[in-house]
PDB file of N, CA and C in Angstrom:
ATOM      1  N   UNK A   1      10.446 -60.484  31.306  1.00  0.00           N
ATOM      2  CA  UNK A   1       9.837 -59.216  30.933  1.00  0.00           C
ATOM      3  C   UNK A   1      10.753 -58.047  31.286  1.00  0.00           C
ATOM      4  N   UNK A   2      11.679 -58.077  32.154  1.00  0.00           N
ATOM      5  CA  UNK A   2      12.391 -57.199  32.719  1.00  0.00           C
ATOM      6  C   UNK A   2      13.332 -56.861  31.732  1.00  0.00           C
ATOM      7  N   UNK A   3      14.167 -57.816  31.402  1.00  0.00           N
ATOM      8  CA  UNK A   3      15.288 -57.605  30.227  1.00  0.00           C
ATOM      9  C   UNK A   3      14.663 -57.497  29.305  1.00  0.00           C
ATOM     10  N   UNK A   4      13.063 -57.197  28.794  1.00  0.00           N
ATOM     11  CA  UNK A   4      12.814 -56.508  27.405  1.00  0.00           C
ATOM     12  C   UNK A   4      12.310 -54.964  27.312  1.00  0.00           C
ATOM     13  N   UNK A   5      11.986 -54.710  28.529  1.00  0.00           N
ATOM     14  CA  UNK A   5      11.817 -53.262  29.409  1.00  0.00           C
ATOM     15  C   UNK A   5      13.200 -52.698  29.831  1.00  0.00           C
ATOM     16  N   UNK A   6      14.040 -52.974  29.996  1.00  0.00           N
ATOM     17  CA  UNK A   6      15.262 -52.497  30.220  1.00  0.00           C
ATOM     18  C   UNK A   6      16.211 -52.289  28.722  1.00  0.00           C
ATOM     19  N   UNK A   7      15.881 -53.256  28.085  1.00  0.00           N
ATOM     20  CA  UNK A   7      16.852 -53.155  26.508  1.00  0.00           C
ATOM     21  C   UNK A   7      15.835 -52.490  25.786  1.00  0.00           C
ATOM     22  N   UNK A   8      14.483 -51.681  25.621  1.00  0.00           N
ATOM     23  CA  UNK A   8      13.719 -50.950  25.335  1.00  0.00           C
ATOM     24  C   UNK A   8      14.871 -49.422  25.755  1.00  0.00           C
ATOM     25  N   UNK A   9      14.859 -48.960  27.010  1.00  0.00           N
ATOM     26  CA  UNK A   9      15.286 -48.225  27.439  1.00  0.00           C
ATOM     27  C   UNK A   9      17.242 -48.085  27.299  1.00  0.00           C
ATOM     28  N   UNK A  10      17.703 -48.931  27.073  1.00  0.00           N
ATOM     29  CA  UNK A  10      18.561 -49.085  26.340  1.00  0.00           C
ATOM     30  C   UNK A  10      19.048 -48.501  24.955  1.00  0.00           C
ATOM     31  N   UNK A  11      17.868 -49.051  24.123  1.00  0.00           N
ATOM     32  CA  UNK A  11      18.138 -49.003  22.390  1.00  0.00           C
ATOM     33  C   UNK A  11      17.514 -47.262  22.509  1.00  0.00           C
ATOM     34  N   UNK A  12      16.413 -46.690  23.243  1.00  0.00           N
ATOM     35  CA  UNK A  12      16.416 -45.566  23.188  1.00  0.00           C
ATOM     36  C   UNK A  12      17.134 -44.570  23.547  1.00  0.00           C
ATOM     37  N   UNK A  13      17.972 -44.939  24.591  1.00  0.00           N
ATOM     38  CA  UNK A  13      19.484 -43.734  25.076  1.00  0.00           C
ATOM     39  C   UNK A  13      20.312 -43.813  24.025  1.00  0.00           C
ATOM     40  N   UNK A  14      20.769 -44.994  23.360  1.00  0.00           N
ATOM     41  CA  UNK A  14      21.592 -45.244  22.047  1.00  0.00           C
ATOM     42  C   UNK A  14      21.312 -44.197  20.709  1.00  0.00           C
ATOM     43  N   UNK A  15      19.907 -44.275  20.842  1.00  0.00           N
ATOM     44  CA  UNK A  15      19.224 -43.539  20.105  1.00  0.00           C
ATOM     45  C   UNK A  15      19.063 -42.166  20.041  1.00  0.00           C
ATOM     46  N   UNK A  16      19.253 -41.613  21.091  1.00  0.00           N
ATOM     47  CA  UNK A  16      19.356 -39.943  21.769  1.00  0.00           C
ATOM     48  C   UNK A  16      20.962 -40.026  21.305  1.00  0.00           C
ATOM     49  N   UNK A  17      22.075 -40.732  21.919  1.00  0.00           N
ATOM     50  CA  UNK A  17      23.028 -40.299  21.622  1.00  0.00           C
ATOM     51  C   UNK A  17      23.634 -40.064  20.202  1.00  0.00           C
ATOM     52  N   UNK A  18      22.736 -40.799  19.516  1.00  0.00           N
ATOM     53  CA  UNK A  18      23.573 -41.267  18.136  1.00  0.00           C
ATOM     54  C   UNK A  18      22.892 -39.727  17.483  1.00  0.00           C
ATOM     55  N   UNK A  19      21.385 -39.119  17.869  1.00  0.00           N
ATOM     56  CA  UNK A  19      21.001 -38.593  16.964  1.00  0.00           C
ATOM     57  C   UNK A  19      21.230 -36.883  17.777  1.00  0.00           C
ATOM     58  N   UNK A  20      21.657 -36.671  18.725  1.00  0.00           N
ATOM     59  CA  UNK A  20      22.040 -35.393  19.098  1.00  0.00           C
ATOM     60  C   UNK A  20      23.086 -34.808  18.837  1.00  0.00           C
ATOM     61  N   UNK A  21      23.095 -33.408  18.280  1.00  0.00           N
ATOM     62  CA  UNK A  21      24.013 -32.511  17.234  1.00  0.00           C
ATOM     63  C   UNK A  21      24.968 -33.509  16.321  1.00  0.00           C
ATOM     64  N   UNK A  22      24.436 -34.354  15.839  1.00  0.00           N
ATOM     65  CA  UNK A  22      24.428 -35.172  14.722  1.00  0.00           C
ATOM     66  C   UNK A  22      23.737 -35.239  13.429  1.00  0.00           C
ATOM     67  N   UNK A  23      24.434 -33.949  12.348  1.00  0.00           N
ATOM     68  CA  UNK A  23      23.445 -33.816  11.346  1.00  0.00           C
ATOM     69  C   UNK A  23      23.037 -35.094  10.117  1.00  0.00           C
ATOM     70  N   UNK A  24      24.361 -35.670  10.010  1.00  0.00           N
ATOM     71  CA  UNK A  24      24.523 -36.884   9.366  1.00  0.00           C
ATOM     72  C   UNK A  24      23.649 -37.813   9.918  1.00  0.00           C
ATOM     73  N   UNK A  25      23.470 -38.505  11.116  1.00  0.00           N
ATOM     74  CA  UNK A  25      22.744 -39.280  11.845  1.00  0.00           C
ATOM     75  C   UNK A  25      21.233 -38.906  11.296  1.00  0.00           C
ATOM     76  N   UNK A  26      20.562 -37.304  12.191  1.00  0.00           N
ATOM     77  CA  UNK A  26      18.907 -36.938  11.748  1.00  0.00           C
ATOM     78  C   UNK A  26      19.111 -37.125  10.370  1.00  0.00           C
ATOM     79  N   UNK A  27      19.743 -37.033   9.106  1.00  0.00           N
ATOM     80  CA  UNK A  27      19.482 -36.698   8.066  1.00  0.00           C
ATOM     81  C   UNK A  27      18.756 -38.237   7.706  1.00  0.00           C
ATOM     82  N   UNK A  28      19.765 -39.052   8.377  1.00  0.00           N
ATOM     83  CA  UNK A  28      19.486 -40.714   7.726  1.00  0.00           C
ATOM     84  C   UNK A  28      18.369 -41.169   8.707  1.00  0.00           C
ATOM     85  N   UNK A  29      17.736 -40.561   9.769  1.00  0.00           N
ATOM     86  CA  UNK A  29      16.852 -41.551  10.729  1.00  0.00           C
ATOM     87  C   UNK A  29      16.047 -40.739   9.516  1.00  0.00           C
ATOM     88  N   UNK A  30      15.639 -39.153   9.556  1.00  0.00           N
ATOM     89  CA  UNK A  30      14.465 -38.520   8.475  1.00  0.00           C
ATOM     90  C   UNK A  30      14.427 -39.301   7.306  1.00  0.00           C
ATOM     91  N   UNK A  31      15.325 -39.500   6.454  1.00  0.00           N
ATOM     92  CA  UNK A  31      15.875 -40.354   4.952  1.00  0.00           C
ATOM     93  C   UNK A  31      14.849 -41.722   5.116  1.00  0.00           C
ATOM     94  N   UNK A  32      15.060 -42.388   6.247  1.00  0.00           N
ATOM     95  CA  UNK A  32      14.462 -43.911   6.828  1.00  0.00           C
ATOM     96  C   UNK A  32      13.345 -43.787   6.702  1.00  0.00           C
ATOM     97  N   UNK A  33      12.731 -42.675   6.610  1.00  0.00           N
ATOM     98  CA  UNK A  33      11.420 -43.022   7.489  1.00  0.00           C
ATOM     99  C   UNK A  33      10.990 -43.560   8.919  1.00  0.00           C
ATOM    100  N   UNK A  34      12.015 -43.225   9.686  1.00  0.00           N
ATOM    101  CA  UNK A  34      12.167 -43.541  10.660  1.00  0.00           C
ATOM    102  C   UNK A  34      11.526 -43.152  11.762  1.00  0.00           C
ATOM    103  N   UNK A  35      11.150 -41.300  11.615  1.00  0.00           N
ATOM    104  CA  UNK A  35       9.973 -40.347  11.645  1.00  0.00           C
ATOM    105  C   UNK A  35       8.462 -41.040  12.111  1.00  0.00           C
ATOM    106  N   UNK A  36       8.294 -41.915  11.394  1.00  0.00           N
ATOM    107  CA  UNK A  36       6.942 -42.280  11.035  1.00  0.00           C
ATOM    108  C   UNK A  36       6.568 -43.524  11.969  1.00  0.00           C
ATOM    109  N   UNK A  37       7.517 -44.569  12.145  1.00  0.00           N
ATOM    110  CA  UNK A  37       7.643 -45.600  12.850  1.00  0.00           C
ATOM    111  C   UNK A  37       7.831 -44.780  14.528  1.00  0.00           C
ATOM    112  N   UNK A  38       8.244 -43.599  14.958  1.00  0.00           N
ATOM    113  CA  UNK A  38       8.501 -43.629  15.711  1.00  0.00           C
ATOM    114  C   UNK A  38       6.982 -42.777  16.569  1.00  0.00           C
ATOM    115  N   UNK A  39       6.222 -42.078  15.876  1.00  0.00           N
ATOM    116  CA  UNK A  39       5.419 -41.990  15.921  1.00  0.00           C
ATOM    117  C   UNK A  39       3.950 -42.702  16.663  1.00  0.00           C
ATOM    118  N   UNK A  40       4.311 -44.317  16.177  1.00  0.00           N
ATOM    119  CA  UNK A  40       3.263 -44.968  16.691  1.00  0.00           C
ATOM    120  C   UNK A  40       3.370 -45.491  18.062  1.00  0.00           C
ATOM    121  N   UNK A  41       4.413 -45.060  18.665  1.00  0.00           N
ATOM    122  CA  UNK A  41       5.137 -45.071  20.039  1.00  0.00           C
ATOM    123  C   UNK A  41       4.235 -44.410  21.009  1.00  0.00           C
ATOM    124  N   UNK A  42       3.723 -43.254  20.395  1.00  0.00           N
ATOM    125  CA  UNK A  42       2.584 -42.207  21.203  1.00  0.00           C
ATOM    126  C   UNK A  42       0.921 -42.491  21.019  1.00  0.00           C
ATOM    127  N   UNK A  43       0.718 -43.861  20.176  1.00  0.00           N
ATOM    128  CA  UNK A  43      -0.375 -43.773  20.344  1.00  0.00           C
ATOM    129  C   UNK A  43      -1.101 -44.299  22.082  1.00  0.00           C
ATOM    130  N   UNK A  44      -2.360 -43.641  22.501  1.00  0.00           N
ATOM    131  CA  UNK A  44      -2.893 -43.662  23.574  1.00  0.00           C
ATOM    132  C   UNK A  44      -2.955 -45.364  23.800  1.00  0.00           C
ATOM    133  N   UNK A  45      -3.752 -45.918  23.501  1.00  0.00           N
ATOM    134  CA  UNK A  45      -3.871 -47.373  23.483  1.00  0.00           C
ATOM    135  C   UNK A  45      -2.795 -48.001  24.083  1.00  0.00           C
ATOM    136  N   UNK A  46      -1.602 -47.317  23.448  1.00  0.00           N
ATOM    137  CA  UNK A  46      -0.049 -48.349  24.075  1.00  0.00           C
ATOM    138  C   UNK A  46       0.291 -47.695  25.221  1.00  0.00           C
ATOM    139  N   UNK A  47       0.036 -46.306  25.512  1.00  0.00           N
ATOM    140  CA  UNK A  47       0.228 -45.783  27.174  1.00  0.00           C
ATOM    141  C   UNK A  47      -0.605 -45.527  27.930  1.00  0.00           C
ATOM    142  N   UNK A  48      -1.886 -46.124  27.502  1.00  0.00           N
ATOM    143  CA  UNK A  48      -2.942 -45.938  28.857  1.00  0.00           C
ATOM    144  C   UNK A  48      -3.042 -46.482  29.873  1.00  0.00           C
ATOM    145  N   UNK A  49      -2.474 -47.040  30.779  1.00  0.00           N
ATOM    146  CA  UNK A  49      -2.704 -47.635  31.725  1.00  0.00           C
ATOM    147  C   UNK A  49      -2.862 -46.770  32.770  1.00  0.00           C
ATOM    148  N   UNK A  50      -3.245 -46.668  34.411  1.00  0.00           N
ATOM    149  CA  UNK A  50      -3.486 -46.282  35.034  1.00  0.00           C
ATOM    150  C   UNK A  50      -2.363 -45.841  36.225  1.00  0.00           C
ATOM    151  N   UNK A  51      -1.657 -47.360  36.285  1.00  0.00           N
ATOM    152  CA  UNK A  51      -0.202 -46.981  36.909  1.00  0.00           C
ATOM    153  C   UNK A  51       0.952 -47.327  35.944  1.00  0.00           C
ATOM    154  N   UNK A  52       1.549 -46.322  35.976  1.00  0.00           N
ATOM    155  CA  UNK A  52       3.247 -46.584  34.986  1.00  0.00           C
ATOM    156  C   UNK A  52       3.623 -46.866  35.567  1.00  0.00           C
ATOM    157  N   UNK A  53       4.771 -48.052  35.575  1.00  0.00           N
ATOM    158  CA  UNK A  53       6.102 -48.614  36.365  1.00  0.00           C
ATOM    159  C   UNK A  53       7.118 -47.402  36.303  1.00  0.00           C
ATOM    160  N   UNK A  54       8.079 -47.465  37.381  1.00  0.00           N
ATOM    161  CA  UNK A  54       9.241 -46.682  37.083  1.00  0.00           C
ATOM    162  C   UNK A  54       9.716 -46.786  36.050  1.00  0.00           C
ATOM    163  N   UNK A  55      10.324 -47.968  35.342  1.00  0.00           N
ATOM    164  CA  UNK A  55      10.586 -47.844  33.764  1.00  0.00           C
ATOM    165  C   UNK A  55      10.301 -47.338  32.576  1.00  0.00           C
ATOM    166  N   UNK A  56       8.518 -47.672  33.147  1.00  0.00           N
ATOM    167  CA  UNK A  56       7.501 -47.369  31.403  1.00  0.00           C
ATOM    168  C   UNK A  56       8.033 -45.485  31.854  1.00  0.00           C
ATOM    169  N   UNK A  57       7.952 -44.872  32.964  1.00  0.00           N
ATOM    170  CA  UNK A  57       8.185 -43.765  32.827  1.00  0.00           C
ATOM    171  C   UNK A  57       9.440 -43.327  31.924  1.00  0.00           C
ATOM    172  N   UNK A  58      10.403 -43.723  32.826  1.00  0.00           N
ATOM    173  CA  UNK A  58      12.163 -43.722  31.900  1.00  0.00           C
ATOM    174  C   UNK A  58      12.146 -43.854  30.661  1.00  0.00           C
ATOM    175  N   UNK A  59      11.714 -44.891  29.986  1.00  0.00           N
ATOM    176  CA  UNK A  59      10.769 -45.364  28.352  1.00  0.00           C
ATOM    177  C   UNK A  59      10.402 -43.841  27.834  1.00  0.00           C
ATOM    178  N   UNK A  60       9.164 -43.795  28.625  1.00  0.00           N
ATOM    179  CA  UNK A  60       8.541 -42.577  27.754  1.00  0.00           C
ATOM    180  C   UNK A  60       9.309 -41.350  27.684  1.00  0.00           C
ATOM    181  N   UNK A  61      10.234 -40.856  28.844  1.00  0.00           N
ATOM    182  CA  UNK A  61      10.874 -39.949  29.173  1.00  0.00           C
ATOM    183  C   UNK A  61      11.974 -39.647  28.316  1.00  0.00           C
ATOM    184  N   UNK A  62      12.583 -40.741  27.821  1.00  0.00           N
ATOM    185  CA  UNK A  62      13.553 -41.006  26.235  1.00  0.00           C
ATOM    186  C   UNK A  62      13.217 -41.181  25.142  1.00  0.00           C
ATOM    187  N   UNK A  63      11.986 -41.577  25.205  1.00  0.00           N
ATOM    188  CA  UNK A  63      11.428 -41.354  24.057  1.00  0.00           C
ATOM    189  C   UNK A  63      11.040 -40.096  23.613  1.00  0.00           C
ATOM    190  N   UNK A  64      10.498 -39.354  24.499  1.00  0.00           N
ATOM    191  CA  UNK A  64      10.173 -37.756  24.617  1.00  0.00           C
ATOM    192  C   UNK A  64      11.728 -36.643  24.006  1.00  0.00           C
ATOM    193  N   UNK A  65      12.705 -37.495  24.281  1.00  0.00           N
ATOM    194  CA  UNK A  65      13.878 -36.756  24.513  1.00  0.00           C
ATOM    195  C   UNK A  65      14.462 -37.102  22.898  1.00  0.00           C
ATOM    196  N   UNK A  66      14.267 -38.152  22.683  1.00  0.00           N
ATOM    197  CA  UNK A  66      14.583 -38.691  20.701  1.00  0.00           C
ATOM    198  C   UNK A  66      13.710 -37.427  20.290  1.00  0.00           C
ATOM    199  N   UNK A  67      12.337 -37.234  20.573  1.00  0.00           N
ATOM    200  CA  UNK A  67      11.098 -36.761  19.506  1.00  0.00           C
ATOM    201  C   UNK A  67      11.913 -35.320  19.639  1.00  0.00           C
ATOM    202  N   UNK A  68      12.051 -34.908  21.078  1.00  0.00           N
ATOM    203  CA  UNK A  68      12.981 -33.384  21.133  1.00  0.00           C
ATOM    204  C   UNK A  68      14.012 -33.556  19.400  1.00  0.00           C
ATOM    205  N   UNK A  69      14.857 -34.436  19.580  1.00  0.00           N
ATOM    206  CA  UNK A  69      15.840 -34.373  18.748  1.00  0.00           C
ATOM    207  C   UNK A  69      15.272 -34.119  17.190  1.00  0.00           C
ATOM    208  N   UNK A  70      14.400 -34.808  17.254  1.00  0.00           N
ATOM    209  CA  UNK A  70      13.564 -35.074  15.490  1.00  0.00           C
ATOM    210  C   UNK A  70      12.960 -33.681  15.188  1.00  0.00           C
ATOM    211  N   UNK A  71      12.657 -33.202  16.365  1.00  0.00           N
ATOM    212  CA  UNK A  71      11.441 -32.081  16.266  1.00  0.00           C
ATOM    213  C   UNK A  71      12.355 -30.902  15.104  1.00  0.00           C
ATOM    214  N   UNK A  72      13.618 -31.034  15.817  1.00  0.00           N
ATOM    215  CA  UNK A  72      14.245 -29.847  15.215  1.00  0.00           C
ATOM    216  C   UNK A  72      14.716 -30.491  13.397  1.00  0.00           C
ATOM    217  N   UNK A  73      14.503 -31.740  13.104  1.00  0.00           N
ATOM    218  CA  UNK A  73      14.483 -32.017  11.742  1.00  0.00           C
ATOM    219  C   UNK A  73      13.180 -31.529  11.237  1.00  0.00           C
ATOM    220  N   UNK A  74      12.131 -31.952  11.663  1.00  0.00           N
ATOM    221  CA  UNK A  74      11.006 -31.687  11.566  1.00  0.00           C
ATOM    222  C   UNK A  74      10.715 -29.753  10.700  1.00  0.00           C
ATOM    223  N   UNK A  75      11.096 -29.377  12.235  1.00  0.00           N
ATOM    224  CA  UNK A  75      10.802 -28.038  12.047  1.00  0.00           C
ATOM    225  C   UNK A  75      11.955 -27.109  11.067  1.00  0.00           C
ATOM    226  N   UNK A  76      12.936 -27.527  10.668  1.00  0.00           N
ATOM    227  CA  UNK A  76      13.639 -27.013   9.267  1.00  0.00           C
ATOM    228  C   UNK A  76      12.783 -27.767   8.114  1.00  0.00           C
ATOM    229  N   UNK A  77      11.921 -28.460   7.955  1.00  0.00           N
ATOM    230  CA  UNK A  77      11.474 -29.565   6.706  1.00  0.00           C
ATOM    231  C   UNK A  77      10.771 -28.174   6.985  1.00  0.00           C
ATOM    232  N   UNK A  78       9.619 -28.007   7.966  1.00  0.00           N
ATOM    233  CA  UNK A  78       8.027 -27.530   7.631  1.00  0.00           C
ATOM    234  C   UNK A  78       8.749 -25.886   7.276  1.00  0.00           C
ATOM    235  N   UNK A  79       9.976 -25.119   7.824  1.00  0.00           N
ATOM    236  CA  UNK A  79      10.488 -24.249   6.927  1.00  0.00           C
ATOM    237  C   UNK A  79      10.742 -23.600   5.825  1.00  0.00           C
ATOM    238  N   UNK A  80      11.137 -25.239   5.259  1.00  0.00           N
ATOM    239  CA  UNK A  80      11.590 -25.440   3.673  1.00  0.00           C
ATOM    240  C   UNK A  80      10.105 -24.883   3.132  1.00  0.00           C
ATOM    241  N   UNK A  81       9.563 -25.935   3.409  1.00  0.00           N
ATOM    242  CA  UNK A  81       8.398 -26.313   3.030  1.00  0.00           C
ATOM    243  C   UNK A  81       7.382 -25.065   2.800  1.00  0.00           C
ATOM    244  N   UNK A  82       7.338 -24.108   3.718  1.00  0.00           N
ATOM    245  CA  UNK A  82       6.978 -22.405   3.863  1.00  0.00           C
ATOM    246  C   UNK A  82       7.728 -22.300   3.004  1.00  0.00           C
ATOM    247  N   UNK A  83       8.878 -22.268   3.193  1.00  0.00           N
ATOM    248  CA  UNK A  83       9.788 -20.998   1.915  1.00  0.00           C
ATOM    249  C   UNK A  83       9.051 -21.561   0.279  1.00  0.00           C
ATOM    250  N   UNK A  84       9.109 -22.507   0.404  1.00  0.00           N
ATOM    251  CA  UNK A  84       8.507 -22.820  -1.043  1.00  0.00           C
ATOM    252  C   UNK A  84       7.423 -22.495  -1.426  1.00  0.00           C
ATOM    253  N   UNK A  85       6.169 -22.434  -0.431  1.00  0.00           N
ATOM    254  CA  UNK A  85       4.990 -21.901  -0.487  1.00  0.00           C
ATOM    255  C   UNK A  85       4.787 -20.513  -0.950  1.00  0.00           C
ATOM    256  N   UNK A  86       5.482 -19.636  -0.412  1.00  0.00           N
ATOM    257  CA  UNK A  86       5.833 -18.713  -0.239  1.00  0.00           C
ATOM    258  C   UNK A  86       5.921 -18.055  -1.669  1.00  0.00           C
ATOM    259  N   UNK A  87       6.819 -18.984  -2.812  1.00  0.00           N
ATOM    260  CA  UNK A  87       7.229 -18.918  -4.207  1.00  0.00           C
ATOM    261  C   UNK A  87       6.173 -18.708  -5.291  1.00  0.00           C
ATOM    262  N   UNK A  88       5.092 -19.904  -4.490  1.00  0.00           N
ATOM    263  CA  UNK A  88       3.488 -19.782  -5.263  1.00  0.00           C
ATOM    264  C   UNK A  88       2.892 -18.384  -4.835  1.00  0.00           C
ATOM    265  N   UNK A  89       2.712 -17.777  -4.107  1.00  0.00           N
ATOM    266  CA  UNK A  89       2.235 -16.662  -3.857  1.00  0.00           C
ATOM    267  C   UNK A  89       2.961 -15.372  -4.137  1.00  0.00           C
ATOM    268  N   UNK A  90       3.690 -15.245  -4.825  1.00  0.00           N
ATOM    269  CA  UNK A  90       4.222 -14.295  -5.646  1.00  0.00           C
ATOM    270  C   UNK A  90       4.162 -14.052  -7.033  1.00  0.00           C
ATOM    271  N   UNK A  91       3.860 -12.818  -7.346  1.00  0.00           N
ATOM    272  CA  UNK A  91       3.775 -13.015  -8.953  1.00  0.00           C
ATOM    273  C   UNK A  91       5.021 -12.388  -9.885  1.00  0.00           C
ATOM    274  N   UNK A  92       5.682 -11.762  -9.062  1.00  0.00           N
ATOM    275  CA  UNK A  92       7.051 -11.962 -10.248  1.00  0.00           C
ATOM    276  C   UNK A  92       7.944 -13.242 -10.026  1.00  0.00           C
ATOM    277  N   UNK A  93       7.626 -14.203  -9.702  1.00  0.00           N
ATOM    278  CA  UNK A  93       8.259 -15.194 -10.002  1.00  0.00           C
ATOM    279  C   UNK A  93       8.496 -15.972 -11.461  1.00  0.00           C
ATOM    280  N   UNK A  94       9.098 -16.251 -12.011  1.00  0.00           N
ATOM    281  CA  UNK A  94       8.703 -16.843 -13.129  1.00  0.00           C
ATOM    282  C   UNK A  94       7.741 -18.024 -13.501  1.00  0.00           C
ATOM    283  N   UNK A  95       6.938 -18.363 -14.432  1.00  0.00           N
ATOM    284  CA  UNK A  95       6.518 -19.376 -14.289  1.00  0.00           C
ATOM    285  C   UNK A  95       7.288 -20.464 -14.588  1.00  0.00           C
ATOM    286  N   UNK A  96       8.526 -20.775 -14.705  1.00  0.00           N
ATOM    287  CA  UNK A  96       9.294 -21.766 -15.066  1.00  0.00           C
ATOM    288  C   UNK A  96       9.655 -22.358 -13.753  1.00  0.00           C
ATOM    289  N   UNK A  97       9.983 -21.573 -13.126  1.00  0.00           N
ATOM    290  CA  UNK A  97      10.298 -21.955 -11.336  1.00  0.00           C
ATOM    291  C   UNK A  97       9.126 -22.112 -11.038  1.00  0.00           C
ATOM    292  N   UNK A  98       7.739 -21.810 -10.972  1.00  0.00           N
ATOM    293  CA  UNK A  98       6.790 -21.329 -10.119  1.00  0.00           C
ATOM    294  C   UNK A  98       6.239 -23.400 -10.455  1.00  0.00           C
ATOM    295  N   UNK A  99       6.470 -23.914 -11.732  1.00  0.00           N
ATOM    296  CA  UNK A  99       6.430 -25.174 -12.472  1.00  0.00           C
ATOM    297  C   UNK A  99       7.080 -26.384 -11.351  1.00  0.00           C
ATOM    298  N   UNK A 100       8.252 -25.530 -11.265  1.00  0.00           N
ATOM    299  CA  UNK A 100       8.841 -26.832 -10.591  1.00  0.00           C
ATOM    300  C   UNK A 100       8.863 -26.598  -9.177  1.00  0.00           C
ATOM    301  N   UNK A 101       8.825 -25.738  -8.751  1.00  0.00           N
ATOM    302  CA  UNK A 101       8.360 -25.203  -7.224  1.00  0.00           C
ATOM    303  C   UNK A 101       7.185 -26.185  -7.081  1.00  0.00           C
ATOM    304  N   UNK A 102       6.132 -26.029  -7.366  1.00  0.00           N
ATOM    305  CA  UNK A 102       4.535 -26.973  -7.560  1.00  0.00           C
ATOM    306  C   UNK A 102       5.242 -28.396  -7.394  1.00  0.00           C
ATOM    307  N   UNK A 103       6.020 -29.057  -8.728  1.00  0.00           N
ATOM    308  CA  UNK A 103       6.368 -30.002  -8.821  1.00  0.00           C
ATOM    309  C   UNK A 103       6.956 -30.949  -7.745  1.00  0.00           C
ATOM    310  N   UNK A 104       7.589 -30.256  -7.070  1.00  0.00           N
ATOM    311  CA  UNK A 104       8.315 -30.519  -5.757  1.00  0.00           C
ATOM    312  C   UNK A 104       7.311 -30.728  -4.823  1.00  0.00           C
ATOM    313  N   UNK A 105       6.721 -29.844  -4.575  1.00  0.00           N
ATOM    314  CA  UNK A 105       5.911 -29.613  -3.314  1.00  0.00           C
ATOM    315  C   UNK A 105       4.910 -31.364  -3.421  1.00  0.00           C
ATOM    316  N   UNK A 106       4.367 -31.316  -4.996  1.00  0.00           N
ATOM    317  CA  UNK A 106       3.700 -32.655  -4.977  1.00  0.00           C
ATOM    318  C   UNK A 106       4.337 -33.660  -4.816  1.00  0.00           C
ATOM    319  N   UNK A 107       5.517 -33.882  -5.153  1.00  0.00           N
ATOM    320  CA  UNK A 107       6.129 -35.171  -4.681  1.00  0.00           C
ATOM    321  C   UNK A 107       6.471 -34.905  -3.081  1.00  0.00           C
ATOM    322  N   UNK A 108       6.519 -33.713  -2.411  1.00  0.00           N
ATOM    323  CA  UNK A 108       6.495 -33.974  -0.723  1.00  0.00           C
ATOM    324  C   UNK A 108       5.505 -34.713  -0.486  1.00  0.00           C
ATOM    325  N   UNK A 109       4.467 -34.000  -1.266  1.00  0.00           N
ATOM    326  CA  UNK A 109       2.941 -34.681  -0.876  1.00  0.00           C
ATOM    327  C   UNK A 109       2.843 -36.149  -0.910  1.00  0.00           C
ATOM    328  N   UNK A 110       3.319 -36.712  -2.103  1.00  0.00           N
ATOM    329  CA  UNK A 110       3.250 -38.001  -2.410  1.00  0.00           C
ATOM    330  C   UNK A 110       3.937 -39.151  -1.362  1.00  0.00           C
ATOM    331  N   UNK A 111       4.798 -38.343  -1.208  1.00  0.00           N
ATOM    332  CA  UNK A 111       5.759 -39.334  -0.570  1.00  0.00           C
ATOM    333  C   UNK A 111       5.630 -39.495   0.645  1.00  0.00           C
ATOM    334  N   UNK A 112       4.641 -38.161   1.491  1.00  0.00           N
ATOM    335  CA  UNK A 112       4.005 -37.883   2.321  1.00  0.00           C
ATOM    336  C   UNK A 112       5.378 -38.278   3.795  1.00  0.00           C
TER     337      UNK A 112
END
C-alpha cells in the first residue's frame, strides 16, 4: 500500500512540474479533458476520513497545487467565454457575427 501512496504523490509533483508556466503543456491537459477527470479527486466520499495520514495530506496538498495551475486555464476560458457574451448583448453588432458568436457559445455548451 505504501508504494501506491507514494507513486500517487509522485505522478502528482510530475504533474505540477510539467504543467507550471507551461502554456503548451495546460493547453493539452485542458484539450484532454483532463480538467474533468481531475475533478473527481475532490469528491467528499474519497477524503472523508477522520484521520489523514501524513501522505494523504502531501496527496491532497499537490493536488491542490495542479488545481492552482488549471485554475488559471480555467479562468482565461470563463474570460473568453464573458467576452463573447458580452457580443450578444450589444446591438450594433452585426447579426452575421452575433450568428456565429451564438454558434460557438453552443458548441462550448455541448461539449460541455
Amino acid at each position: 500500500m505504501y508504494i501506491i501512496v507514494v507513486t500517487v504523490e509522485d505522478c502528482l509533483s510530475v504533474l505540477l512540474n510539467l504543467l507550471k508556466n507551461n502554456a503548451s503543456n495546460q493547453s493539452y491537459f485542458r484539450e484532454g479533458s483532463y480538467i474533468r477527470r481531475l475533478v473527481d479527486f475532490f469528491e467528499l466520499s474519497s477524503i472523508g476520513e477522520k484521520r489523514w495520514s501524513a501522505q494523504k495530506v502531501m496527496n491532497v496538498h499537490l493536488l491542490l497545487q495542479v488545481s492552482n495551475q488549471i485554475l488559471v486555464i480555467i479562468m482565461r476560458i470563463f474570460d473568453f467565454l464573458f467576452r463573447l457574451f458580452e457580443y450578444l448583448y450589444h446591438q450594433q453588432i452585426p447579426i452575421k457575427i452575433l450568428l456565429h458568436v451564438s454558434v460557438l457559445l453552443v458548441n462550448v455548451v455541448r461539449n460541455k
